[in-house]
Protein backbone atom coordinates (compact mmCIF):
# COMPACT_ATOMS: atom_id res chain seq x y z
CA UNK A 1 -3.61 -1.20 5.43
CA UNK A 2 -2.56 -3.11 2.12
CA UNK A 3 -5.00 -4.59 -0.50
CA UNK A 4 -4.50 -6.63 -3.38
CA UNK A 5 -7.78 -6.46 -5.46
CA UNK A 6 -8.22 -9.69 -7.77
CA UNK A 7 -11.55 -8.10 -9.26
CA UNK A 8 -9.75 -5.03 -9.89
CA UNK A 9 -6.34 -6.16 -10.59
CA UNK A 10 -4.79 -3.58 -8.01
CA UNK A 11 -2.62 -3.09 -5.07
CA UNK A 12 -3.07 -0.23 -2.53
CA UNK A 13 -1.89 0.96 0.25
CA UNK A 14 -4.66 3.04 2.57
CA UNK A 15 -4.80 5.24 5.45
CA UNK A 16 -7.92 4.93 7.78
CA UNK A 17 -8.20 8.11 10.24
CA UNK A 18 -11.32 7.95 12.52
CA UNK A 19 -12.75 5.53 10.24
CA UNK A 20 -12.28 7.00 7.03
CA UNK A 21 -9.93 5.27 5.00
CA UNK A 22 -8.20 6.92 1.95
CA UNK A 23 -5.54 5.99 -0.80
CA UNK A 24 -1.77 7.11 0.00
CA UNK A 25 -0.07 9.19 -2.98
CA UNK A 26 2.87 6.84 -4.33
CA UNK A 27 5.85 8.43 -4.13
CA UNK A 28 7.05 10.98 -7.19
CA UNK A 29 2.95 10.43 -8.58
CA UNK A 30 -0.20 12.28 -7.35
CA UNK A 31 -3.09 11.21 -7.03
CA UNK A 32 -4.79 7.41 -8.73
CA UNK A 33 -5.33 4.97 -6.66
CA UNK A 34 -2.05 2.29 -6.07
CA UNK A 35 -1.28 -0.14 -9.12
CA UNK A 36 -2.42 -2.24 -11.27
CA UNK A 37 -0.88 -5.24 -11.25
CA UNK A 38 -2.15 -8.87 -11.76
CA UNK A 39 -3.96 -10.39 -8.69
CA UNK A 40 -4.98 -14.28 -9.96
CA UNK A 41 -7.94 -14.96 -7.51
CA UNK A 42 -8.14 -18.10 -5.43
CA UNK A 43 -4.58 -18.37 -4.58
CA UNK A 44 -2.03 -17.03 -1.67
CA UNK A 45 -0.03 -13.38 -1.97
CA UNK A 46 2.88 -11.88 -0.27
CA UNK A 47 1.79 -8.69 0.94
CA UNK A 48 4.38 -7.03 2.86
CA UNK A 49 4.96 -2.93 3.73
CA UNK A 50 7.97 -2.04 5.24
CA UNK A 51 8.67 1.69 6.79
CA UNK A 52 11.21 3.63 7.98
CA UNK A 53 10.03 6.85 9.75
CA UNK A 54 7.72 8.37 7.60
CA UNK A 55 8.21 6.13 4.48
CA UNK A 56 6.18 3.12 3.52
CA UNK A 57 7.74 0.45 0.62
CA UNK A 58 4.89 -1.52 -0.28
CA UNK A 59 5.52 -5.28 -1.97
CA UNK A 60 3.57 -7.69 -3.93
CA UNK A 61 5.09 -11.52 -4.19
CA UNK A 62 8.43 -10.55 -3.26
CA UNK A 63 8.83 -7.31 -5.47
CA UNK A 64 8.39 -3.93 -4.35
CA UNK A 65 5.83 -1.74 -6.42
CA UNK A 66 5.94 1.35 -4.98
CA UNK A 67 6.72 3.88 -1.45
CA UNK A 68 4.39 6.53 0.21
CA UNK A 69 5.54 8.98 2.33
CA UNK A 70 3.07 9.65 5.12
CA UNK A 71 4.68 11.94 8.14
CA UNK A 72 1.17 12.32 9.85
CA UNK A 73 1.34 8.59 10.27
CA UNK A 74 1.98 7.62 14.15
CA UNK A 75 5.00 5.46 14.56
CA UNK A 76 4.79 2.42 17.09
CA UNK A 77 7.64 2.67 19.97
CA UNK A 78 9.69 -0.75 20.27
């Protein structure tokens, strides 16, 4: 799941697992919690992830901001 936050001026990208959900680790960083980033409230976003086996490139409005690497995630069959 993807969230851009306009009362905390943030974009994340979660994990929920049996309800619990938790903040991914961005890619070459640990730990804090996604990016802050400008989020001007009462307007439409572009969110968009795109993945490729185990990594997820995560984009605000067109530009990416960051990529977590998840390999417990389960990939969909298509």
């Amino acid at each position: 799941m993807v969230r851009a936050n306009a009362l905390e001026d943030n974009f994340v990208l979660y994990k929920t697992v049996d309800g619990i959900r938790s903040a991914l680790d961005i890619v070459g960083r640990k730990g804090g919690y996604g990016v802050a980033v400008p989020v001007p409230a009462n307007t439409w976003h572009s969110l968009r992830i795109e993945f490729k086996a185990a990594r997820f490139g995560a984009s605000f409005n067109g530009k990416q901001l960051f990529e977590v690497e998840d390999s417990r995630s389960p990939m969909p069959e298509w």
